[in-house]
PDB file of N, CA and C in Angstrom:
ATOM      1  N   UNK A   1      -3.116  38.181 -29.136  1.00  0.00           N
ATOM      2  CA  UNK A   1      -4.147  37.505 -28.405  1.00  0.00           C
ATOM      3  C   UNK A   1      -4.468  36.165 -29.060  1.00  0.00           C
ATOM      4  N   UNK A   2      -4.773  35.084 -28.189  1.00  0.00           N
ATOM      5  CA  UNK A   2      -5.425  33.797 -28.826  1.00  0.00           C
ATOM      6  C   UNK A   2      -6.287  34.083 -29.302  1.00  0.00           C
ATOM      7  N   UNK A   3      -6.554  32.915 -30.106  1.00  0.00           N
ATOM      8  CA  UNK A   3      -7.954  32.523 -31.154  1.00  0.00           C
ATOM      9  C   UNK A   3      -8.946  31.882 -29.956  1.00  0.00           C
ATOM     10  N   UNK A   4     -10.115  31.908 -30.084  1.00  0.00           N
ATOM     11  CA  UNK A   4     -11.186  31.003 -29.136  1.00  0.00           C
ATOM     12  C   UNK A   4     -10.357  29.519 -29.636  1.00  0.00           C
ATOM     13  N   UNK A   5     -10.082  28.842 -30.573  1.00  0.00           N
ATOM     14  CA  UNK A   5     -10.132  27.310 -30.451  1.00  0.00           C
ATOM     15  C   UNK A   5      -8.313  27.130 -29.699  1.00  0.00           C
ATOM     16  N   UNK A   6      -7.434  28.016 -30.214  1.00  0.00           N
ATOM     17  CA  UNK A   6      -6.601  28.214 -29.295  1.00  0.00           C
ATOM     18  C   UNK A   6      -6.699  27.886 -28.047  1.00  0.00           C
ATOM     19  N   UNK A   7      -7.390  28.928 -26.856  1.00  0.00           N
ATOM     20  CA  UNK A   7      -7.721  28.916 -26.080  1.00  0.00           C
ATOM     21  C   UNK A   7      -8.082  27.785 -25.275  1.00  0.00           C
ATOM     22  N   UNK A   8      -9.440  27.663 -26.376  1.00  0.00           N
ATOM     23  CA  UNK A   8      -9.808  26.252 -25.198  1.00  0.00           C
ATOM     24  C   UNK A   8      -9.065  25.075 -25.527  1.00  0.00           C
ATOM     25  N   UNK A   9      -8.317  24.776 -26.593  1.00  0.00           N
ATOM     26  CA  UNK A   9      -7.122  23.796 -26.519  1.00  0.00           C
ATOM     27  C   UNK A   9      -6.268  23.679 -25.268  1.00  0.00           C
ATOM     28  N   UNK A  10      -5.702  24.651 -25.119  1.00  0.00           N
ATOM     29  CA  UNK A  10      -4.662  25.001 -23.979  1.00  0.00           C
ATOM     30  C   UNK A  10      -5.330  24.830 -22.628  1.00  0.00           C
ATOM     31  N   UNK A  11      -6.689  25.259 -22.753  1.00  0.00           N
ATOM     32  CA  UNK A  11      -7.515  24.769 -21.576  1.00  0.00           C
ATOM     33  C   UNK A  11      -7.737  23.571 -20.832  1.00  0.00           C
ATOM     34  N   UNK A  12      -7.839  23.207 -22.160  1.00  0.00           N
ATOM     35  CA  UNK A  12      -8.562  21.686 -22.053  1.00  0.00           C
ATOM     36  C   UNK A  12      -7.083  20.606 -21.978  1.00  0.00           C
ATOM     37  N   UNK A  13      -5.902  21.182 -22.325  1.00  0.00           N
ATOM     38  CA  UNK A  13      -4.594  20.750 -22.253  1.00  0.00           C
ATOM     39  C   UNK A  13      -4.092  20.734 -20.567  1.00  0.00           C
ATOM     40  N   UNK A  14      -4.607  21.896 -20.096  1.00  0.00           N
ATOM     41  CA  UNK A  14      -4.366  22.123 -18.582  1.00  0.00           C
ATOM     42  C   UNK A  14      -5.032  21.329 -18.180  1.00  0.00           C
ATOM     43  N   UNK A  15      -6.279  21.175 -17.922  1.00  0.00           N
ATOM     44  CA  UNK A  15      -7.242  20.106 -17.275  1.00  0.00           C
ATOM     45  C   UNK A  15      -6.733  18.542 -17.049  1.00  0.00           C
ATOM     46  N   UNK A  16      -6.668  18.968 -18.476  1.00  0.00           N
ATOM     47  CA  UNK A  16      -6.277  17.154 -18.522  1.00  0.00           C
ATOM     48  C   UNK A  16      -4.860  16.796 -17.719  1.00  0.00           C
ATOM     49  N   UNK A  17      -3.593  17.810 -17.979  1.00  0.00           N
ATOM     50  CA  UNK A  17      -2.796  17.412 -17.064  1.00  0.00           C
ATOM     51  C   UNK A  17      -2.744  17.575 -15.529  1.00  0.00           C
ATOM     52  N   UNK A  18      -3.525  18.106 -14.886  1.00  0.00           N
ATOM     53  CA  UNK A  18      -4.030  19.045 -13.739  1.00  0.00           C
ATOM     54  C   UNK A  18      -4.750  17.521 -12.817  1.00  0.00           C
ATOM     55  N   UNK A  19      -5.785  16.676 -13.867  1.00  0.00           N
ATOM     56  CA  UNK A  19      -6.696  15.578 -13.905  1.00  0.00           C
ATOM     57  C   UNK A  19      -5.794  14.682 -13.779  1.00  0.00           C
ATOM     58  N   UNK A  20      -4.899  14.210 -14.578  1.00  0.00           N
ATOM     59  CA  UNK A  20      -3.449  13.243 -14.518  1.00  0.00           C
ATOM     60  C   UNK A  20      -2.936  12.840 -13.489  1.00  0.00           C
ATOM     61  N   UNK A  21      -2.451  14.491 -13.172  1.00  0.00           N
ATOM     62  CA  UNK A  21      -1.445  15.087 -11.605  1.00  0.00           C
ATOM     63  C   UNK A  21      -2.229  13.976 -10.459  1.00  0.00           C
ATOM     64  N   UNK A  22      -3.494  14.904 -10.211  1.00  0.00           N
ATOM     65  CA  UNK A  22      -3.944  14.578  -9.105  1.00  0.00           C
ATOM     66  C   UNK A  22      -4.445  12.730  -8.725  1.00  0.00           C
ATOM     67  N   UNK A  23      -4.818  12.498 -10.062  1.00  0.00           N
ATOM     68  CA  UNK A  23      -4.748  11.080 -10.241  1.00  0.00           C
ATOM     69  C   UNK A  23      -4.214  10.189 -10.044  1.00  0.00           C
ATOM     70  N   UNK A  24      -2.916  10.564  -9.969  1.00  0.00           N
ATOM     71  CA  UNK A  24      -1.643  10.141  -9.734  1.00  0.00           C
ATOM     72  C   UNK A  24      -1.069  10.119  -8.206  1.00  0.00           C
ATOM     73  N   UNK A  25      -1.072  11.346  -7.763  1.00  0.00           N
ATOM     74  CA  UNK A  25      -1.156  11.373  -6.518  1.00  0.00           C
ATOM     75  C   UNK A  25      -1.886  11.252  -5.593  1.00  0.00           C
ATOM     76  N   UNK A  26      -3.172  10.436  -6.289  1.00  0.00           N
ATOM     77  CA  UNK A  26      -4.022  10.132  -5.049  1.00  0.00           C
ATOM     78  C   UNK A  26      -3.683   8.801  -4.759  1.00  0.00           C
ATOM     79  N   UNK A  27      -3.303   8.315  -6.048  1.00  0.00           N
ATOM     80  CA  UNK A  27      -3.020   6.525  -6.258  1.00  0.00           C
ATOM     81  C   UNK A  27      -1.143   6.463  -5.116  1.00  0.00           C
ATOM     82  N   UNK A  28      -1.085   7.683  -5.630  1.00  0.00           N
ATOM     83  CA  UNK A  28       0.181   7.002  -4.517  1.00  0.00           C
ATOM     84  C   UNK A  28      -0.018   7.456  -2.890  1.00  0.00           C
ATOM     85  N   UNK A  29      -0.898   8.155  -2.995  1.00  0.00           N
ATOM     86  CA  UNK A  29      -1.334   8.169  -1.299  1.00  0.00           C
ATOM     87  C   UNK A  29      -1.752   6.749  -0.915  1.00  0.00           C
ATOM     88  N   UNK A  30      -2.264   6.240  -2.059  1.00  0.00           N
ATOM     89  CA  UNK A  30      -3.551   5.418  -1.291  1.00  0.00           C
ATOM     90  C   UNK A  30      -2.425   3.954  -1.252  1.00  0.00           C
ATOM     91  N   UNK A  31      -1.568   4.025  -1.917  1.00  0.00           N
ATOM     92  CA  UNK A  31      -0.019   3.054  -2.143  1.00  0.00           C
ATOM     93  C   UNK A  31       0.202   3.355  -0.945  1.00  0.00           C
ATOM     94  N   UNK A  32       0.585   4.382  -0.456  1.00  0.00           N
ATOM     95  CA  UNK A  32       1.066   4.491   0.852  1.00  0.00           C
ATOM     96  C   UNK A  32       0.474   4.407   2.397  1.00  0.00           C
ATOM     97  N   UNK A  33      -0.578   4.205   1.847  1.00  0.00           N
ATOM     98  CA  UNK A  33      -1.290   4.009   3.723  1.00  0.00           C
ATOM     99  C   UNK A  33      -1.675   2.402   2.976  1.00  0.00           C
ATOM    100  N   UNK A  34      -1.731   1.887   2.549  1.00  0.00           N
ATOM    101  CA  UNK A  34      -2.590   0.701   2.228  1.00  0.00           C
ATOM    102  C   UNK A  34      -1.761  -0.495   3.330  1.00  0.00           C
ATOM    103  N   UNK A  35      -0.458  -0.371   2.856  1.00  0.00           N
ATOM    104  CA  UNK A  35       0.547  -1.471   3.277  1.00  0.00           C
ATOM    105  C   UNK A  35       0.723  -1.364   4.956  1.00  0.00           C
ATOM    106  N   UNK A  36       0.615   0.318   5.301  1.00  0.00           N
ATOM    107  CA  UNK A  36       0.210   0.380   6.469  1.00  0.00           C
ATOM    108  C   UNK A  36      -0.632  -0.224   7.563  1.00  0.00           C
ATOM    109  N   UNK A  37      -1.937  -0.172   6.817  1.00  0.00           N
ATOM    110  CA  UNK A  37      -3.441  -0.708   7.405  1.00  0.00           C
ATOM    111  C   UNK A  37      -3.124  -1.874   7.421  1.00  0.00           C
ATOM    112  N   UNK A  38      -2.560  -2.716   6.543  1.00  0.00           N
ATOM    113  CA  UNK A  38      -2.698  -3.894   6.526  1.00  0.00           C
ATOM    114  C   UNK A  38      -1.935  -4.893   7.260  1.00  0.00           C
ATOM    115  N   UNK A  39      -0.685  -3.802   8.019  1.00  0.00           N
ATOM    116  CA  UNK A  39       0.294  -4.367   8.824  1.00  0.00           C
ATOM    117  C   UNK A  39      -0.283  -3.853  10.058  1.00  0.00           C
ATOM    118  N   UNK A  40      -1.466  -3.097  10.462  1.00  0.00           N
ATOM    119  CA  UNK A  40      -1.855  -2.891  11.500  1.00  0.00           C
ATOM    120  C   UNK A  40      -3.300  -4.146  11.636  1.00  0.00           C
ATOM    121  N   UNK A  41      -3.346  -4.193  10.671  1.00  0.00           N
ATOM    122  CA  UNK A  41      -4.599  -5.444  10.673  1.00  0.00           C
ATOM    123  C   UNK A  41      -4.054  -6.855  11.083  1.00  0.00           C
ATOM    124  N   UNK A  42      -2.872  -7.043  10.496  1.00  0.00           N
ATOM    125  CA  UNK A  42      -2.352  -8.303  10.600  1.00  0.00           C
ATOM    126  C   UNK A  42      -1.877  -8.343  12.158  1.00  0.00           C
ATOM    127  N   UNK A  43      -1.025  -7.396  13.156  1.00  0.00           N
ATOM    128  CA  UNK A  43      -0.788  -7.155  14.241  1.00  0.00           C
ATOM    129  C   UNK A  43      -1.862  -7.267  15.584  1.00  0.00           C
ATOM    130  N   UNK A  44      -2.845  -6.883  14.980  1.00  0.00           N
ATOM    131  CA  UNK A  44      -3.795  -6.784  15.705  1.00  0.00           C
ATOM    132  C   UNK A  44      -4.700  -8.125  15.581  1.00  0.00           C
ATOM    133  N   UNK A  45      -4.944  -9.318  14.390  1.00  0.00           N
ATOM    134  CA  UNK A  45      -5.308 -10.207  14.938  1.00  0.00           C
ATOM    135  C   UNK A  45      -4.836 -11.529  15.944  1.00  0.00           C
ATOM    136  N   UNK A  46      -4.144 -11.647  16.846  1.00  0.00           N
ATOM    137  CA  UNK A  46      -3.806 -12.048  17.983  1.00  0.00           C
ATOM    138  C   UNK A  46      -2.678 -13.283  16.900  1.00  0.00           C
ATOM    139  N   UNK A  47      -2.139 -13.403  15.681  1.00  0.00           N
ATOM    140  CA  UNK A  47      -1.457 -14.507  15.498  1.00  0.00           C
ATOM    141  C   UNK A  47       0.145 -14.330  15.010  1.00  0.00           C
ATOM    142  N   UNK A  48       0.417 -12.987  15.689  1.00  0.00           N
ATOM    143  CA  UNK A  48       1.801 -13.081  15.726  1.00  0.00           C
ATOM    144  C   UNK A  48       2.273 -13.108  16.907  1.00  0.00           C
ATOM    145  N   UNK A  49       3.282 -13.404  17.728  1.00  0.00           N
ATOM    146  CA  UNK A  49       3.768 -13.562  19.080  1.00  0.00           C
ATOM    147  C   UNK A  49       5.169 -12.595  19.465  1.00  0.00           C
ATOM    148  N   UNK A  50       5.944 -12.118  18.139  1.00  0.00           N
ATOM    149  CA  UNK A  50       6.820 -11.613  18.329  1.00  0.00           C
ATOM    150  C   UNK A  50       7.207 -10.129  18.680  1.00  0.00           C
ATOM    151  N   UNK A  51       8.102  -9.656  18.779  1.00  0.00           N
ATOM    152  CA  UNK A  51       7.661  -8.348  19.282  1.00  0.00           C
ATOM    153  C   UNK A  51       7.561  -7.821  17.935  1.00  0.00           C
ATOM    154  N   UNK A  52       6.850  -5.687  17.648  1.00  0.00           N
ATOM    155  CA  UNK A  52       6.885  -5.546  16.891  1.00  0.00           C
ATOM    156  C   UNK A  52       8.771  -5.079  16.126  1.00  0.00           C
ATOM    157  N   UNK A  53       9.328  -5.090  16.910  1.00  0.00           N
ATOM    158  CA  UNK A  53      10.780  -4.660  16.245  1.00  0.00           C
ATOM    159  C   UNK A  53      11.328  -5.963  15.192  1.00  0.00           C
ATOM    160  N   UNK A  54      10.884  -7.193  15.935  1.00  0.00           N
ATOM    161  CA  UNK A  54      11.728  -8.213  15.484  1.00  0.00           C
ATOM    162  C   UNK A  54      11.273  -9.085  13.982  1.00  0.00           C
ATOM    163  N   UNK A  55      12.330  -9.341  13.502  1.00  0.00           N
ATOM    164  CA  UNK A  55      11.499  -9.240  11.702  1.00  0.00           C
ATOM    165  C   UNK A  55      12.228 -10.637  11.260  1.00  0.00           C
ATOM    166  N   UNK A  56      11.773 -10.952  10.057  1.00  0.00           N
ATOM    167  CA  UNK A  56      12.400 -12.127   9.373  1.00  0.00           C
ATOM    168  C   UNK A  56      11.323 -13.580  10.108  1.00  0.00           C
ATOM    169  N   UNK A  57      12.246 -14.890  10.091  1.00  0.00           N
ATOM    170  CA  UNK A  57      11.479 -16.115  10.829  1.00  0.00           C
ATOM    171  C   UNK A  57      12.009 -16.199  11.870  1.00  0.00           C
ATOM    172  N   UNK A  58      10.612 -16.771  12.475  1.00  0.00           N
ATOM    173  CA  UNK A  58      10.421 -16.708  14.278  1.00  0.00           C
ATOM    174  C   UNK A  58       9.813 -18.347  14.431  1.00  0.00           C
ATOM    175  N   UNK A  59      10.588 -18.694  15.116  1.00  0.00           N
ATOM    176  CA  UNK A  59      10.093 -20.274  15.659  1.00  0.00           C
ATOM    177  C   UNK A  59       9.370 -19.728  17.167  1.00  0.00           C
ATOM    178  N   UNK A  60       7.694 -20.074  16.705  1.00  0.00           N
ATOM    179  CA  UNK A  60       6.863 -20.430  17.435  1.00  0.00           C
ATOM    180  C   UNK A  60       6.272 -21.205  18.036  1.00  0.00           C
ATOM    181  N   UNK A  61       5.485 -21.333  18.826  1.00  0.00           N
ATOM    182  CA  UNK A  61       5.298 -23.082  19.693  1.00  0.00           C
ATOM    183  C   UNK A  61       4.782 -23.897  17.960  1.00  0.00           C
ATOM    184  N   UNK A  62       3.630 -23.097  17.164  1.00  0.00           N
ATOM    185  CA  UNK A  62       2.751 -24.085  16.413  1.00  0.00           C
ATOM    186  C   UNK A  62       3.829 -24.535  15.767  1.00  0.00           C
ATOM    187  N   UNK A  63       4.708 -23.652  15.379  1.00  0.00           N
ATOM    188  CA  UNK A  63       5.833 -24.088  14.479  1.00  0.00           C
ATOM    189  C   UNK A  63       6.686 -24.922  15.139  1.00  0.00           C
ATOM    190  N   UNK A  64       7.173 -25.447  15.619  1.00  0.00           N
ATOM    191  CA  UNK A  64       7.672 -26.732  16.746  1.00  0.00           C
ATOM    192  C   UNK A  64       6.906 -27.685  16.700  1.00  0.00           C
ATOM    193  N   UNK A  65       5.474 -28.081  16.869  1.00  0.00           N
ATOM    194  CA  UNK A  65       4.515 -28.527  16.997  1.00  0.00           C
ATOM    195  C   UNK A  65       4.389 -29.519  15.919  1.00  0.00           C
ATOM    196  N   UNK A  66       4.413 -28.352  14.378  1.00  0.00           N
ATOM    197  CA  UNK A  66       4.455 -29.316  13.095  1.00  0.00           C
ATOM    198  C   UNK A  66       5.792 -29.840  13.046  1.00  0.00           C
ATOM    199  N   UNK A  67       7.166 -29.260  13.155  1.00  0.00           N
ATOM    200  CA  UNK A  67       8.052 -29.726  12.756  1.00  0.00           C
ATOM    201  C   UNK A  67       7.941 -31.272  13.765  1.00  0.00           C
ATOM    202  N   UNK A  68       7.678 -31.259  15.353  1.00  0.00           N
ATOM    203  CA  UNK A  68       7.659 -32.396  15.864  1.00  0.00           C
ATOM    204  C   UNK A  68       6.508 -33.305  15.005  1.00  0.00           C
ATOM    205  N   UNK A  69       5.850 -33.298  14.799  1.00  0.00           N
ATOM    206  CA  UNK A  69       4.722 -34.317  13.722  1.00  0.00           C
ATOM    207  C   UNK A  69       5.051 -34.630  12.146  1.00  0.00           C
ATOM    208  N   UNK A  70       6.011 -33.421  11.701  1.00  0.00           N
ATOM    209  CA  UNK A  70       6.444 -34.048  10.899  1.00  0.00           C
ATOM    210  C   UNK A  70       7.413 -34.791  10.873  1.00  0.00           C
ATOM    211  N   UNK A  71       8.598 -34.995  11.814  1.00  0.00           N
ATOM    212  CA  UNK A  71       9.875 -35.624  11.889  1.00  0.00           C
ATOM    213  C   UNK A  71       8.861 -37.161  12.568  1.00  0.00           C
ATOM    214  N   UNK A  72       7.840 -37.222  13.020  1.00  0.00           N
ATOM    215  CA  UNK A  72       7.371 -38.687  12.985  1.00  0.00           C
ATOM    216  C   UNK A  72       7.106 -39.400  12.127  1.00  0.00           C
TER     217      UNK A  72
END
């Protein structure tokens, strides 16, 4: 049988990794919806034009607009 300081060593050994664990995996939940929200935030304020499939650079009117003002 353990000793009492035994004991609550091993206890207090569990906790703490138990405390770690979950710590850990909350931070990567929260990694994982974050980038989400934020591509639903960006979508939703009216300043992209493209569809959602299509990715990389997109020549838009504003973007035409400057390039014509800047080539003056």
């Amino acid at each position: 049988m353990l000793k009492q300081d035994e004991a609550s060593t091993i206890l207090a050994s569990r906790r703490g990794f138990l405390r770690r664990t979950l710590t850990a995996g909350a931070g990567l939940a929260a990694a994982a919806v974050i980038p989400q929200g934020a591509a639903a935030a960006a979508e939703g304020d009216g300043m992209t034009q493209a569809s959602p499939k299509a990715r990389g650079y997109h020549l838009t009117p504003h973007i035409l607009d400057y390039y014509k003002s800047a080539a003056q």
